[in-house]
PDB file of N, CA and C in Angstrom:
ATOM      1  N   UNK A   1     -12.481  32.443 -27.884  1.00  0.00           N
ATOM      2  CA  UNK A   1     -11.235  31.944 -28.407  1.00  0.00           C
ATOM      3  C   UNK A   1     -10.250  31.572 -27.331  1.00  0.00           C
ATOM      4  N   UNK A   2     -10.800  32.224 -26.188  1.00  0.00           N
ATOM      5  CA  UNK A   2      -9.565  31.761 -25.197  1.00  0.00           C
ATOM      6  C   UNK A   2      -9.618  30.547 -24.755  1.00  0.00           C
ATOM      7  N   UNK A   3     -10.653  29.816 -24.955  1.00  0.00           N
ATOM      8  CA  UNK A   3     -10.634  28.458 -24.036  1.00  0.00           C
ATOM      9  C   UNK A   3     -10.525  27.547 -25.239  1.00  0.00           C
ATOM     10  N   UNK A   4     -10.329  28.294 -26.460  1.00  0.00           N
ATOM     11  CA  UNK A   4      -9.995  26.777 -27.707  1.00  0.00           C
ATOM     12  C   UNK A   4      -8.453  27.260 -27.378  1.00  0.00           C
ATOM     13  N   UNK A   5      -7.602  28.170 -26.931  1.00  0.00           N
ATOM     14  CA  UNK A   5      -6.092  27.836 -26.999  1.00  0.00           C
ATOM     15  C   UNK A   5      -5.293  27.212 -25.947  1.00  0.00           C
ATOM     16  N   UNK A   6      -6.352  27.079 -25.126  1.00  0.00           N
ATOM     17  CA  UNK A   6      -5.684  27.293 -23.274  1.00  0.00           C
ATOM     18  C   UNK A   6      -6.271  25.304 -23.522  1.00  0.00           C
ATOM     19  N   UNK A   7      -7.136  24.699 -24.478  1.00  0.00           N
ATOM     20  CA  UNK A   7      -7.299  23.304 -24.885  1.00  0.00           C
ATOM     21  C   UNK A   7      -6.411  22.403 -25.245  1.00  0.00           C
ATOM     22  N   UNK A   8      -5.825  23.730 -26.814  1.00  0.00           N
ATOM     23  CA  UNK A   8      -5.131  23.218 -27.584  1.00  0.00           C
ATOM     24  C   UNK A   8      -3.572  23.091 -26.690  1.00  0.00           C
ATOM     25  N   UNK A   9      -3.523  24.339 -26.279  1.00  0.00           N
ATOM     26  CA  UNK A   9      -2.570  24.488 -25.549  1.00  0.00           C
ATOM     27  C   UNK A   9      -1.938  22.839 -24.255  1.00  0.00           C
ATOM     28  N   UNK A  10      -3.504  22.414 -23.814  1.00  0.00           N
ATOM     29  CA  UNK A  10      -3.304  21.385 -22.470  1.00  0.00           C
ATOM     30  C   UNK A  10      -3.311  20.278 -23.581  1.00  0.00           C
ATOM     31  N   UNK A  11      -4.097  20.041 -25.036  1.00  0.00           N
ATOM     32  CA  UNK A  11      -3.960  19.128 -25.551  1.00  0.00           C
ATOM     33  C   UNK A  11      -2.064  19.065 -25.692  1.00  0.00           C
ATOM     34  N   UNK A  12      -0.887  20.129 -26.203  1.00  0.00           N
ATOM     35  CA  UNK A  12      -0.053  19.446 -26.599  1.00  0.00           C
ATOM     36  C   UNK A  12       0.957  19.320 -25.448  1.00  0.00           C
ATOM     37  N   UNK A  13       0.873  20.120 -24.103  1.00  0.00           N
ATOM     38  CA  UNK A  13       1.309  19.266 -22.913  1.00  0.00           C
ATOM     39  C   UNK A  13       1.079  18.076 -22.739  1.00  0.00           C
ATOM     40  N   UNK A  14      -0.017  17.872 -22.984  1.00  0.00           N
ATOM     41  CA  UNK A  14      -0.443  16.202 -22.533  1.00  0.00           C
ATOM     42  C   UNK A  14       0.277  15.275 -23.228  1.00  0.00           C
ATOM     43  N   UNK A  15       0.126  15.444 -24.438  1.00  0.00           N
ATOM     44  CA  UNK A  15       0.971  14.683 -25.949  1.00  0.00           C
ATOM     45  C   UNK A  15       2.880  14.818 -25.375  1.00  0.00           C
ATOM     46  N   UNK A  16       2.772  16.176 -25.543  1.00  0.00           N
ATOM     47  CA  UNK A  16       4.269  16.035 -25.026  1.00  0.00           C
ATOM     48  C   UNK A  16       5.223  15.343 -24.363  1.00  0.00           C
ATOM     49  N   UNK A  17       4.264  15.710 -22.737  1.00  0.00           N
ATOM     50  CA  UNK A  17       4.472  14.546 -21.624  1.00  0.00           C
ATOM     51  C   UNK A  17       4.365  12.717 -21.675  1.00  0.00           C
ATOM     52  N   UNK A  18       3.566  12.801 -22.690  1.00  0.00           N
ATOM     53  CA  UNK A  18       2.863  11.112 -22.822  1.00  0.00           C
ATOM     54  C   UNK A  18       4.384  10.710 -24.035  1.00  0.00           C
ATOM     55  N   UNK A  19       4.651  11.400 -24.877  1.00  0.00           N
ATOM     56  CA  UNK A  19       5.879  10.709 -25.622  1.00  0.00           C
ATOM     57  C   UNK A  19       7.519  11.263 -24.584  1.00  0.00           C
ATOM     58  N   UNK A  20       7.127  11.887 -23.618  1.00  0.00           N
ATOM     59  CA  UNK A  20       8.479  11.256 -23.122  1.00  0.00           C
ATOM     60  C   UNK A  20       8.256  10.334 -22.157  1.00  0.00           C
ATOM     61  N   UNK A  21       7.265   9.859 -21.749  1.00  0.00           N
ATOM     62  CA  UNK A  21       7.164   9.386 -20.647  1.00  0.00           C
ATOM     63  C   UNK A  21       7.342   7.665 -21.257  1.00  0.00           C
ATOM     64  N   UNK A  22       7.234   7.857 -22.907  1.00  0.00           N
ATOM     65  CA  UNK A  22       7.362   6.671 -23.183  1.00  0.00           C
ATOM     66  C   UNK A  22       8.928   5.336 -23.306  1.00  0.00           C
ATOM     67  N   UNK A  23       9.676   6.113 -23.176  1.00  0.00           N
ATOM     68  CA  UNK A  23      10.819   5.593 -22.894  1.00  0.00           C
ATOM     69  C   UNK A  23      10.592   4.672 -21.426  1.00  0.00           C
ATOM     70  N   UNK A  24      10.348   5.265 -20.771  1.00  0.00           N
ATOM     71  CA  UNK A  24      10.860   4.969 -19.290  1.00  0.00           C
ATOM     72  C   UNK A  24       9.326   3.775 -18.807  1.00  0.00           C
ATOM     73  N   UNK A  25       8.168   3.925 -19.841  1.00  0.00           N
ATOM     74  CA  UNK A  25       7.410   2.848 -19.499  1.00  0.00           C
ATOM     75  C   UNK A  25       7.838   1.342 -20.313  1.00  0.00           C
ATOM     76  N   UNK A  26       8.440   1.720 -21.573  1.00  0.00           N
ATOM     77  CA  UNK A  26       8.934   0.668 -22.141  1.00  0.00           C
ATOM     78  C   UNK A  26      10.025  -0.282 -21.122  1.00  0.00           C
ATOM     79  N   UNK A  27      11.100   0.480 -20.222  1.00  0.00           N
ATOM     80  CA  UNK A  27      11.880   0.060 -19.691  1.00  0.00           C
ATOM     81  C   UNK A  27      11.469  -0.624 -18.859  1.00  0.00           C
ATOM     82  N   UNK A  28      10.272   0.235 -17.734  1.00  0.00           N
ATOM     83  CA  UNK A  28       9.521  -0.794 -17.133  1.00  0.00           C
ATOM     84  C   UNK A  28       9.085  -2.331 -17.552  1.00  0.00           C
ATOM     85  N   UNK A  29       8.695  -2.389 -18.484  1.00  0.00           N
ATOM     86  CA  UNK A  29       8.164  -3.685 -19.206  1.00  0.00           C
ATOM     87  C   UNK A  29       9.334  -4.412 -19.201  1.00  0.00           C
ATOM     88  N   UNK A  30      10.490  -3.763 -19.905  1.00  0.00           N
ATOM     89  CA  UNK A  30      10.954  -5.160 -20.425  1.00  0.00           C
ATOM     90  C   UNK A  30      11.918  -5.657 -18.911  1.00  0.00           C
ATOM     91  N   UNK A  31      12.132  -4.493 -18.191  1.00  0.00           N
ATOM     92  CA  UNK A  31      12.207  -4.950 -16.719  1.00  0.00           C
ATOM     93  C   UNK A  31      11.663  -6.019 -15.865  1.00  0.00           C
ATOM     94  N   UNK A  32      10.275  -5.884 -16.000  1.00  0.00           N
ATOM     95  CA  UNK A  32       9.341  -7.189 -15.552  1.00  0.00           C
ATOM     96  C   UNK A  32       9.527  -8.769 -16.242  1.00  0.00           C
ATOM     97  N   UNK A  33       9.515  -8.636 -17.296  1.00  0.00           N
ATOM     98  CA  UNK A  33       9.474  -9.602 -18.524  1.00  0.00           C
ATOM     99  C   UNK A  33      10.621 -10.201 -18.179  1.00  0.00           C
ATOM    100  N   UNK A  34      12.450  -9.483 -17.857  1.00  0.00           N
ATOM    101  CA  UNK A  34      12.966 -10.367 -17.649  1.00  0.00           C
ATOM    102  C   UNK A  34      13.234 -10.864 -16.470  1.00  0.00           C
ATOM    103  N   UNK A  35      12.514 -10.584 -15.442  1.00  0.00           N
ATOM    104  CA  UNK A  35      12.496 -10.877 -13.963  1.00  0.00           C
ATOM    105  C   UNK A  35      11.551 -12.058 -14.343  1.00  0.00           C
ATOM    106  N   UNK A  36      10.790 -12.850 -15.285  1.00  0.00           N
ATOM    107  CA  UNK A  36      10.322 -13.865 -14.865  1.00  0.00           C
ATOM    108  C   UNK A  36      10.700 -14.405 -14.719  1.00  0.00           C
ATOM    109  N   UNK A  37       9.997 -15.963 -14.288  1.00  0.00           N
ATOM    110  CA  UNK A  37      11.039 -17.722 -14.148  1.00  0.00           C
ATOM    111  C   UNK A  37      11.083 -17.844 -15.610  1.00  0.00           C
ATOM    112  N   UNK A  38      12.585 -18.222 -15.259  1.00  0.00           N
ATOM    113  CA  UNK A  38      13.170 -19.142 -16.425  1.00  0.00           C
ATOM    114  C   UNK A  38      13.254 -20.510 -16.269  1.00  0.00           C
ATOM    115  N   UNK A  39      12.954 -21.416 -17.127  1.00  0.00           N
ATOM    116  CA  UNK A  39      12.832 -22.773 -17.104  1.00  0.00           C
ATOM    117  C   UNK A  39      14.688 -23.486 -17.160  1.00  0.00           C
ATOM    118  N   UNK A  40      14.387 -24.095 -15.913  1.00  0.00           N
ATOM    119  CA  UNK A  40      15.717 -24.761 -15.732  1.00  0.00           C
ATOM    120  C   UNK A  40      16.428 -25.703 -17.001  1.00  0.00           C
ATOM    121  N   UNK A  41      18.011 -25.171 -17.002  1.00  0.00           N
ATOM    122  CA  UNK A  41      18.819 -25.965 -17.993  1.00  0.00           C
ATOM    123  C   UNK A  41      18.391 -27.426 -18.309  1.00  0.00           C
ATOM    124  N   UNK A  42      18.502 -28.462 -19.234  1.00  0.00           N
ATOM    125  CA  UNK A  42      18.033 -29.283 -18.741  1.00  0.00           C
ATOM    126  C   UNK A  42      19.675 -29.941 -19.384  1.00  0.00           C
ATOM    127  N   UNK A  43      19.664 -31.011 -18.656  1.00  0.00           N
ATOM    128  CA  UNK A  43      21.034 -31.745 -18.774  1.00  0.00           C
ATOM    129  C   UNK A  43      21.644 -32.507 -20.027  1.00  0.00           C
ATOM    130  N   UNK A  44      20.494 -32.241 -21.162  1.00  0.00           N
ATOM    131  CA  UNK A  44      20.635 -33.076 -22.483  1.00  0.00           C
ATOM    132  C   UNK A  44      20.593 -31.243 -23.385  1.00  0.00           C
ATOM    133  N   UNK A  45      21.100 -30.716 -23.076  1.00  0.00           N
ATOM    134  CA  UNK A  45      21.332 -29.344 -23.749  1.00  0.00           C
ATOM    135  C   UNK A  45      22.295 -29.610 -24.248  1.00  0.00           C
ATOM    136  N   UNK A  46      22.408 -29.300 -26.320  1.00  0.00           N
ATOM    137  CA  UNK A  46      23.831 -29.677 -26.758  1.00  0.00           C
ATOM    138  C   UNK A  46      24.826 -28.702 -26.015  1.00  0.00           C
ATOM    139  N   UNK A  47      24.300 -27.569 -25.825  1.00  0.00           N
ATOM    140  CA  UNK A  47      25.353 -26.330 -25.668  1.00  0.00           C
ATOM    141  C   UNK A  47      25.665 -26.298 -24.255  1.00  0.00           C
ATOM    142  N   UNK A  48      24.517 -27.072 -23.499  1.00  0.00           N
ATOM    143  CA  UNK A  48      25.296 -27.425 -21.846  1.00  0.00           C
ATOM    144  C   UNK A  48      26.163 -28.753 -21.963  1.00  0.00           C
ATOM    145  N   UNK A  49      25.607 -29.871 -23.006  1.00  0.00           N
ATOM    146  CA  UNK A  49      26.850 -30.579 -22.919  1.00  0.00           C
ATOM    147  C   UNK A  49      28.102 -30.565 -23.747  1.00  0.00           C
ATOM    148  N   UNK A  50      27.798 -29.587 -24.355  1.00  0.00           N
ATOM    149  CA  UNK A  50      29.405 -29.278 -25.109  1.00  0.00           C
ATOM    150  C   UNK A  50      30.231 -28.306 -23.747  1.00  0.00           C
ATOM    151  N   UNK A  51      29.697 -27.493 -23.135  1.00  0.00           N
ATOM    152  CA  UNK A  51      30.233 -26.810 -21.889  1.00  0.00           C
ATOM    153  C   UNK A  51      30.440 -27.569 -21.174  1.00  0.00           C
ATOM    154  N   UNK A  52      30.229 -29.119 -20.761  1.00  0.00           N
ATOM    155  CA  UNK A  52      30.016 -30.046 -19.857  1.00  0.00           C
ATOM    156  C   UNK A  52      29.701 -29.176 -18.491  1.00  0.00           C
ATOM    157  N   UNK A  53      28.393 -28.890 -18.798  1.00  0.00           N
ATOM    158  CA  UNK A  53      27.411 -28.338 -17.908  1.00  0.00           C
ATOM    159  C   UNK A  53      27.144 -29.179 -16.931  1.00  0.00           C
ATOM    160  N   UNK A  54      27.311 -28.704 -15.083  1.00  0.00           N
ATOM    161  CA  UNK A  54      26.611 -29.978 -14.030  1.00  0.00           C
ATOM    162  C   UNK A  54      25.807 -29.100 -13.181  1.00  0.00           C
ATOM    163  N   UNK A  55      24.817 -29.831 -12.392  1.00  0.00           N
ATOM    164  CA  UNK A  55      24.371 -29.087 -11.490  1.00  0.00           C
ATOM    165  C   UNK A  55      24.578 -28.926 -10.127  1.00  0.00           C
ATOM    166  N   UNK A  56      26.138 -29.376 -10.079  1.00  0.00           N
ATOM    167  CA  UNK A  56      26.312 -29.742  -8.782  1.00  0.00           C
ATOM    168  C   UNK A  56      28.360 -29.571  -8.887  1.00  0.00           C
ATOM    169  N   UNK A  57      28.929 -28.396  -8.998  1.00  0.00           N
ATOM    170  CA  UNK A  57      30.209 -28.497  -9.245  1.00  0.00           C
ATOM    171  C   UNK A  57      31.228 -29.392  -8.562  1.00  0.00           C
ATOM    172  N   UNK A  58      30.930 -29.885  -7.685  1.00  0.00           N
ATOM    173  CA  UNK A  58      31.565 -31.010  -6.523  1.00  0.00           C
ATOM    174  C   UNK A  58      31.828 -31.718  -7.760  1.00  0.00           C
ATOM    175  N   UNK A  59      30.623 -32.481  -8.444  1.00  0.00           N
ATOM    176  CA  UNK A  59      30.989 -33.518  -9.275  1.00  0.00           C
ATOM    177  C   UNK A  59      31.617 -33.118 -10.708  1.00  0.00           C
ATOM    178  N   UNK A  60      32.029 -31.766 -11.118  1.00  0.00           N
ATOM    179  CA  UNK A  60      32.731 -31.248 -12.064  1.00  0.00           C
ATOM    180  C   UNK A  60      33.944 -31.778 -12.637  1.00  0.00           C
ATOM    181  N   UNK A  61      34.093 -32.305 -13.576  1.00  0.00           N
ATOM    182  CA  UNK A  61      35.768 -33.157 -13.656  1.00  0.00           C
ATOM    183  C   UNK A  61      36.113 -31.737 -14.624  1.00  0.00           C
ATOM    184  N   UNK A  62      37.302 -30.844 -14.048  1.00  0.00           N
ATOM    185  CA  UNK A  62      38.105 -29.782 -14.219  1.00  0.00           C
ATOM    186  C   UNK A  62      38.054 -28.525 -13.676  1.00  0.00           C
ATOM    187  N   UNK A  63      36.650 -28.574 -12.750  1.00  0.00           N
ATOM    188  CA  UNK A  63      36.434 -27.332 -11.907  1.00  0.00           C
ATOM    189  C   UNK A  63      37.258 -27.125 -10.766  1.00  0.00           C
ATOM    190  N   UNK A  64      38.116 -25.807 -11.274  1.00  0.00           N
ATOM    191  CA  UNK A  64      38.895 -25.190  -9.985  1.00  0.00           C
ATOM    192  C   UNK A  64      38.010 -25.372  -8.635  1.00  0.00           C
ATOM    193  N   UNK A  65      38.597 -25.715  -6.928  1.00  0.00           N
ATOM    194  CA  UNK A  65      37.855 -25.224  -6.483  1.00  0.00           C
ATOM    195  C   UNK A  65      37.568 -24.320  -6.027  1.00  0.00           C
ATOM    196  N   UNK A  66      36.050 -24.277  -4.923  1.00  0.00           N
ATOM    197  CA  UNK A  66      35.087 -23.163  -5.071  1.00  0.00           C
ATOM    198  C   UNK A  66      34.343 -22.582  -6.259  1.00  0.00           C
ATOM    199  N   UNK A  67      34.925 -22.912  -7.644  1.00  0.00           N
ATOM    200  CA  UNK A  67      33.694 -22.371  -8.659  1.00  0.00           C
ATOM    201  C   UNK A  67      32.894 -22.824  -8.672  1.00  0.00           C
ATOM    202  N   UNK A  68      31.890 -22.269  -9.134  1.00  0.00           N
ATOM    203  CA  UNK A  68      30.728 -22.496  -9.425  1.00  0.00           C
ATOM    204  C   UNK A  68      29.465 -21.214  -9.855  1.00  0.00           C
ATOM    205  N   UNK A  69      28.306 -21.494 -10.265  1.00  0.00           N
ATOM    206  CA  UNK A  69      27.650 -20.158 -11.211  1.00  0.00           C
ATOM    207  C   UNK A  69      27.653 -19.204 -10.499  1.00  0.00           C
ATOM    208  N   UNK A  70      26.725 -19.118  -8.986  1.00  0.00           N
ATOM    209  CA  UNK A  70      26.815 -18.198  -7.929  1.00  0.00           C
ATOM    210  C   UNK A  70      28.191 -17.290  -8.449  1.00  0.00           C
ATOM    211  N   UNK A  71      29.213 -17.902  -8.367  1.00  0.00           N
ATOM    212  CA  UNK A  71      30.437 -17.029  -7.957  1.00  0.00           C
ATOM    213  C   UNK A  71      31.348 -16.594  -9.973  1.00  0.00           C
ATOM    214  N   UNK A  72      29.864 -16.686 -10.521  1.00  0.00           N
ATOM    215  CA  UNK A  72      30.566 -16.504 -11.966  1.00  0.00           C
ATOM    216  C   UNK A  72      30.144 -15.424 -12.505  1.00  0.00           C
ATOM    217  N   UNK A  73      31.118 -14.455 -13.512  1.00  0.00           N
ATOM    218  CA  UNK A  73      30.655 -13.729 -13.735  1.00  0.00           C
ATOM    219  C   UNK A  73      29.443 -13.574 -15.243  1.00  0.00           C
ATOM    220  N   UNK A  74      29.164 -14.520 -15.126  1.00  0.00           N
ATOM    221  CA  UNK A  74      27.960 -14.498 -16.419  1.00  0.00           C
ATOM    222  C   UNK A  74      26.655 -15.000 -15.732  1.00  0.00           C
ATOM    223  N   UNK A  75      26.673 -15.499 -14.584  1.00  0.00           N
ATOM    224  CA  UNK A  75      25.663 -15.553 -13.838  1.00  0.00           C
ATOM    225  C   UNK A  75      24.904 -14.626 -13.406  1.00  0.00           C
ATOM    226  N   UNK A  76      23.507 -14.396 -13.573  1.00  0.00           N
ATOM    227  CA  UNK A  76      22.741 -13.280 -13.049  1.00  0.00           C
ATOM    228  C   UNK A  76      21.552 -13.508 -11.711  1.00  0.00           C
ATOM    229  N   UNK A  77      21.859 -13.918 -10.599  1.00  0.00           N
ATOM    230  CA  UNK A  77      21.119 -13.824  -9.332  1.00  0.00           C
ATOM    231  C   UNK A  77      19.904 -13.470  -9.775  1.00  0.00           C
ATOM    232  N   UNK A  78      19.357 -12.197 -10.089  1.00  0.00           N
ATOM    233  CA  UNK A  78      17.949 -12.561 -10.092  1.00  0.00           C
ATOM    234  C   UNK A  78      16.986 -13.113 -10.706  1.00  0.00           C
ATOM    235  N   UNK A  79      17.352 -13.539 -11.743  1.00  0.00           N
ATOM    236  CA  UNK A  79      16.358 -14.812 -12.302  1.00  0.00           C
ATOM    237  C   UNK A  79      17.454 -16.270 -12.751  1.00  0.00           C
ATOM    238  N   UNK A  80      18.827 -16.231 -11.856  1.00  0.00           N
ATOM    239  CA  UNK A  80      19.299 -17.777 -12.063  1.00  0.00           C
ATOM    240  C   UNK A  80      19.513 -17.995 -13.413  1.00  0.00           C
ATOM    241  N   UNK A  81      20.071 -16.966 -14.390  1.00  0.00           N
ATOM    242  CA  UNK A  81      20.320 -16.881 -15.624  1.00  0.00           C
ATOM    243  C   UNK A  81      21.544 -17.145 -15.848  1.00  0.00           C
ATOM    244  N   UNK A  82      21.725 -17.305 -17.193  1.00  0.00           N
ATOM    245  CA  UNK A  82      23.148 -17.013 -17.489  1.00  0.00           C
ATOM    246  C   UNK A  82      23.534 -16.496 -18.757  1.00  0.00           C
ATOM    247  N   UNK A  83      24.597 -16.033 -18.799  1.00  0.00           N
ATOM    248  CA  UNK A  83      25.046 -15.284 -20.246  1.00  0.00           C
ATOM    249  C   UNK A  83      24.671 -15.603 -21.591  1.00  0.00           C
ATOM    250  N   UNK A  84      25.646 -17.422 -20.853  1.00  0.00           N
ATOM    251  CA  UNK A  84      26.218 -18.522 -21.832  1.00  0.00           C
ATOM    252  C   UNK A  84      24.756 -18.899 -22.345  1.00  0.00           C
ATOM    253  N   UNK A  85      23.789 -19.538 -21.712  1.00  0.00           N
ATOM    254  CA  UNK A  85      22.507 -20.530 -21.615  1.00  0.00           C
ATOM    255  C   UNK A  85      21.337 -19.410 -21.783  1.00  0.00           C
ATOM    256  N   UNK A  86      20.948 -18.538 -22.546  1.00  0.00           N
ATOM    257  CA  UNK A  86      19.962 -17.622 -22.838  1.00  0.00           C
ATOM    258  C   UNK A  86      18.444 -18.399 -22.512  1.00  0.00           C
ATOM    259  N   UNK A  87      17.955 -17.869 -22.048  1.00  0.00           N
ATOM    260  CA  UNK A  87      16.575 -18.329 -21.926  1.00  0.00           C
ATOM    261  C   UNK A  87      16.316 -19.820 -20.369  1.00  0.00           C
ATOM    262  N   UNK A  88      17.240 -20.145 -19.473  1.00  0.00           N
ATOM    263  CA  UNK A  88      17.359 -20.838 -19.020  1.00  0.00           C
ATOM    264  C   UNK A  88      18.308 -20.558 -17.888  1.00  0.00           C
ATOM    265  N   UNK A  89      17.613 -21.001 -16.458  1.00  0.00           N
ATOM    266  CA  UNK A  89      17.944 -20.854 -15.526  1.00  0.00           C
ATOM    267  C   UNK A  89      19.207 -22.296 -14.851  1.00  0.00           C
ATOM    268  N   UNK A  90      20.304 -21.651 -14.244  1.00  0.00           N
ATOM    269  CA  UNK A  90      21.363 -22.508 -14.107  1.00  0.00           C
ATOM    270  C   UNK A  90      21.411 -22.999 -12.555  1.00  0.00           C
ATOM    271  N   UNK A  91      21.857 -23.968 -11.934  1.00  0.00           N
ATOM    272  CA  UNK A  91      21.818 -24.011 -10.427  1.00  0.00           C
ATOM    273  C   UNK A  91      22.834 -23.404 -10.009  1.00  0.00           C
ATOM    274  N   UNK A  92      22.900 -22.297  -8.906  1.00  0.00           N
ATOM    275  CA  UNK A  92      23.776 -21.715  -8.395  1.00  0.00           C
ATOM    276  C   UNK A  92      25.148 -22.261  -8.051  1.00  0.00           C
ATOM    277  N   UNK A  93      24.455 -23.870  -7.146  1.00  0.00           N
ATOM    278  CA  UNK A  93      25.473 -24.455  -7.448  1.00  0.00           C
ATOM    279  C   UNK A  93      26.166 -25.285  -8.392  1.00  0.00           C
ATOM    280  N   UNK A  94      26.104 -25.073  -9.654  1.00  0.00           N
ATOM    281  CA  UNK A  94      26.303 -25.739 -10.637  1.00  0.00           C
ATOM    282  C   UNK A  94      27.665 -25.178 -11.769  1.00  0.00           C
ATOM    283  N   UNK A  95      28.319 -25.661 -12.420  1.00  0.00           N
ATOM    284  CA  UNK A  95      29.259 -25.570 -12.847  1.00  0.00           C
ATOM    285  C   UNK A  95      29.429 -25.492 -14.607  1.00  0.00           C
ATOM    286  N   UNK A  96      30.336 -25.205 -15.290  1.00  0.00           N
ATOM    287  CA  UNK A  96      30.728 -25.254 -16.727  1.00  0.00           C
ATOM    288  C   UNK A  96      32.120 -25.083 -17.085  1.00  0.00           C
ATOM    289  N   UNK A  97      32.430 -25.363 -18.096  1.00  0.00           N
ATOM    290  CA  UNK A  97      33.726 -24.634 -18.668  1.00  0.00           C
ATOM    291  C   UNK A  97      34.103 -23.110 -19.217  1.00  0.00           C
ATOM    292  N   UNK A  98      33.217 -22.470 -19.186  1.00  0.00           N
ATOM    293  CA  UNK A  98      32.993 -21.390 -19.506  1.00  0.00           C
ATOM    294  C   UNK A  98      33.283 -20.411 -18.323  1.00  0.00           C
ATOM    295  N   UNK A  99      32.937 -21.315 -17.003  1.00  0.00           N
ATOM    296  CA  UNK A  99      33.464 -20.108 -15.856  1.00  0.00           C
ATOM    297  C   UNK A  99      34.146 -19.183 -15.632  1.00  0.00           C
ATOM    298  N   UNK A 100      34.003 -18.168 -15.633  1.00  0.00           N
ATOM    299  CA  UNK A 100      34.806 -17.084 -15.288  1.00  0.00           C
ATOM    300  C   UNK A 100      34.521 -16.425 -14.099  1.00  0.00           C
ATOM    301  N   UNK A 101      35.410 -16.066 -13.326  1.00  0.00           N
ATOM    302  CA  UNK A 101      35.252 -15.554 -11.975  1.00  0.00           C
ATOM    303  C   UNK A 101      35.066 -13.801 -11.815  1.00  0.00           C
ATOM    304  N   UNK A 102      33.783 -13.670 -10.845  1.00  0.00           N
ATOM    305  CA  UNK A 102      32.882 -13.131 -10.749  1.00  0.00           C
ATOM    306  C   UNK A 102      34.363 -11.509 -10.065  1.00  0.00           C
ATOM    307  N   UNK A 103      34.058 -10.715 -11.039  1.00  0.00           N
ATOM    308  CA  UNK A 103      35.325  -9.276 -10.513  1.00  0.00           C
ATOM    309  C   UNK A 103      35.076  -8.648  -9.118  1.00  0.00           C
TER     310      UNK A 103
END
């Protein structure tokens, strides 16, 4: 009998360990997933041209200067994301109306 409890026993450590450990592998995942490439804005986007979205803020007609995504705070550096534009990568140097400056 001792080695069916000292089983049962390692069976519900194991179980135990394996459902907490499941949080922190989920996180992993969706960690990776959003570190992939995102497919660049493309310039006929209603919602980039209602923002009058550019990829190049120089040519921005109302951009303060120096803005631009780099220096915005809805911009996300590691996959060239943005808040505004879900699923789609913005040019750093690129511009919107939506800018808000990075705190």
């Amino acid at each position: 009998m001792k080695s069916q409890d000292n089983s049962r026993r390692q069976f519900l450590i194991r179980g135990l360990v394996s459902v907490a450990a499941l949080p922190f592998a989920g996180a992993m995942l969706s960690a990776t997933a959003s570190a992939q490439a995102l497919k660049p804005l493309p310039a006929t986007n209603p919602q980039a041209v209602a923002l009058k979205y550019v990829a190049d803020a120089k040519k921005a007609v109302g951009a303060k200067p120096g803005s631009n995504c780099a220096n915005c705070a809805l911009f996300q550096p590691a996959t060239k994301g943005c808040g505004i534009f879900a699923g789609f990568a913005v040019a750093p140097a690129g511009w919107c109306s939506a800018w808000a400056k990075k705190a």
